[in-house]
Protein backbone atom coordinates (compact mmCIF):
# COMPACT_ATOMS: atom_id res chain seq x y z
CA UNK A 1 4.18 -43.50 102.11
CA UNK A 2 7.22 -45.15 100.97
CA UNK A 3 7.48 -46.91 98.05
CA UNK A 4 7.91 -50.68 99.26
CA UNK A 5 4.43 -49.85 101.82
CA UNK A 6 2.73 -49.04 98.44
CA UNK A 7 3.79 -51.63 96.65
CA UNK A 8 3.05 -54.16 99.56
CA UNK A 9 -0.53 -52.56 99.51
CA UNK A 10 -0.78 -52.67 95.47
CA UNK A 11 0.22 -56.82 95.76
CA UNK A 12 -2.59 -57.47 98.92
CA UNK A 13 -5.14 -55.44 96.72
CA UNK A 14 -4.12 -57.44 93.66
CA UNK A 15 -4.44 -60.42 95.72
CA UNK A 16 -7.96 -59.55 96.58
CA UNK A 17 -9.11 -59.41 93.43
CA UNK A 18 -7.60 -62.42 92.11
CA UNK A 19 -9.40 -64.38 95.19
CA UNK A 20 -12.73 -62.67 93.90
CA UNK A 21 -12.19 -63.11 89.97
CA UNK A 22 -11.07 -67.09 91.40
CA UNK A 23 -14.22 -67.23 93.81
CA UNK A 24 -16.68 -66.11 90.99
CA UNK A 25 -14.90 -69.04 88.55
CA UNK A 26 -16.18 -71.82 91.61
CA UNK A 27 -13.18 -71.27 93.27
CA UNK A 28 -13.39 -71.71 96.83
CA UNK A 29 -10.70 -70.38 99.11
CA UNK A 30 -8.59 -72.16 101.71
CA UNK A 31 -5.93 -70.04 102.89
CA UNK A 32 -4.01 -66.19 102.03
CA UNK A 33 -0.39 -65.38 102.28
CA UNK A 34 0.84 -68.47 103.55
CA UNK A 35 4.04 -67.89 104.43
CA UNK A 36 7.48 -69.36 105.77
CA UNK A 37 10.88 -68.59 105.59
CA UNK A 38 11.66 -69.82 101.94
CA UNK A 39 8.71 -67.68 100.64
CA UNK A 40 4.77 -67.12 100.55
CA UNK A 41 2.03 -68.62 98.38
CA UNK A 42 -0.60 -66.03 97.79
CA UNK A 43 -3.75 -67.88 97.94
CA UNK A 44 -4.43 -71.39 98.29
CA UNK A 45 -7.82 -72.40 96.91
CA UNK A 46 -9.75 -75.36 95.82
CA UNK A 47 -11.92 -76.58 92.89
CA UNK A 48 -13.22 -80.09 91.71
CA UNK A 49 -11.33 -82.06 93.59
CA UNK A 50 -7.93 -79.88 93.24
CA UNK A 51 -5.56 -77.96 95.66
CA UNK A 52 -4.99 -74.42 93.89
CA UNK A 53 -1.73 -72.85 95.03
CA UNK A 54 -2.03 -69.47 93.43
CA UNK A 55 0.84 -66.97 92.44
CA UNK A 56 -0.37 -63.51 92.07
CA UNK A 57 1.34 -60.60 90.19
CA UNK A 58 0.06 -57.44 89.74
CA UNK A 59 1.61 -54.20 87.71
CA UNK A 60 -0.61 -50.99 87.35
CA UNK A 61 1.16 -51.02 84.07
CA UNK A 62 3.45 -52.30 81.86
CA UNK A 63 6.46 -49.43 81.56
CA UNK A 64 8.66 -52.40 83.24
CA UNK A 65 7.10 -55.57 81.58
CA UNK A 66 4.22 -57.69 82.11
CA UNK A 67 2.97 -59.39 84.95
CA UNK A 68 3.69 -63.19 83.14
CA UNK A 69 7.57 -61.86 82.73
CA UNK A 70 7.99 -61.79 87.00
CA UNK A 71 7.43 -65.72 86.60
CA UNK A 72 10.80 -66.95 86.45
CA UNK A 73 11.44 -71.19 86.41
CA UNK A 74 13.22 -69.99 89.75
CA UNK A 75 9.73 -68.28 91.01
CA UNK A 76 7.98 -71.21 89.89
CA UNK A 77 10.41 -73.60 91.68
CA UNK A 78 10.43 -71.26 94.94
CA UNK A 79 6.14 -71.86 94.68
CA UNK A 80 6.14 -75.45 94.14
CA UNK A 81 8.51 -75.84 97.18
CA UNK A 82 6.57 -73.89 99.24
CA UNK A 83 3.68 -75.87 97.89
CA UNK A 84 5.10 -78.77 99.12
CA UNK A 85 6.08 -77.34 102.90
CA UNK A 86 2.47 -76.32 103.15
CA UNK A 87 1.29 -80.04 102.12
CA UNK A 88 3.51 -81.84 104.76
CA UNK A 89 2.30 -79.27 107.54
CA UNK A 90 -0.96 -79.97 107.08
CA UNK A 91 -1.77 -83.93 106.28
CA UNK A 92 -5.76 -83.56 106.30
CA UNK A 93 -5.16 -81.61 103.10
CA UNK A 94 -2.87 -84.08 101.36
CA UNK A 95 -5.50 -86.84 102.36
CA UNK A 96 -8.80 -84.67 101.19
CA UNK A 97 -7.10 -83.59 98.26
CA UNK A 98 -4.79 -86.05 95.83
CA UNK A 99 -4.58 -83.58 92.91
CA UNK A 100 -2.44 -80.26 93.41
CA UNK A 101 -1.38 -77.93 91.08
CA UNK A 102 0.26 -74.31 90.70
CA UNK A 103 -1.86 -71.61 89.21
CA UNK A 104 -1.33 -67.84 88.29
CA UNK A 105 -3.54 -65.21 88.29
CA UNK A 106 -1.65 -61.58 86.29
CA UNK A 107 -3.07 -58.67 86.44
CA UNK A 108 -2.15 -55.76 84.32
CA UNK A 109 -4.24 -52.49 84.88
CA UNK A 110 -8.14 -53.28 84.57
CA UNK A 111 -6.77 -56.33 82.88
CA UNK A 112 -6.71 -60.03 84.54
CA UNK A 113 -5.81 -63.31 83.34
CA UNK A 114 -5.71 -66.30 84.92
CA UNK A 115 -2.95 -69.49 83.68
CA UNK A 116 -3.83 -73.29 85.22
CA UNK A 117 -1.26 -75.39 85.75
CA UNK A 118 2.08 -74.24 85.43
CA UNK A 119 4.77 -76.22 84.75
């Protein structure tokens, strides 16, 4: 297997467990790897009222930093844009949910943490 195969199957397995760690928190899921040409918003979920776009990073461990450290203003920026594409493609979510926000879920190892609302 080459490297960037396992690493693409590392992130979707990451991603799973996020959306289950998310799902057990009340979180209910809307969409996975949303994607367009700009970039891809690993899950898109929903609690109390909000629109969860949620950035997942996973590292098996931490020999080349942490998971928070691959969160650059730029990724942030390339998230909320994205965030925004997905919003004017699909109006019935804009008008069943007024409240949006940008969430992170980092996994390191056995280890998961989840960060609300990044700015």
């Amino acid at each position: 297997m080459h490297i960037k195969e396992f690493n693409y199957r590392k992130g979707r397995e990451g991603e799973e467990e996020a959306r289950i760690f998310l799902e057990n928190k009340g979180y209910e899921l809307i969409e996975a790897n949303f994607e367009i040409d700009i970039g891809e918003i690993d899950l898109i979920m929903s609690k109390d009222g909000w629109l969860v776009f949620v950035e997942v990073k996973y590292k098996s461990d931490d020999y080349m930093g942490l998971p928070e450290e691959m969160i650059t203003p730029r990724k942030l920026a390339q998230v909320k844009r994205v965030a925004e594409i997905y919003l004017m493609k699909n109006p019935k979510m804009r008008r069943t949910f007024v409240k949006y926000r940008v969430d992170a879920v980092c996994i390191l190892g056995s280890s998961l943490k989840h960060y609300e609302n990044l700015e």
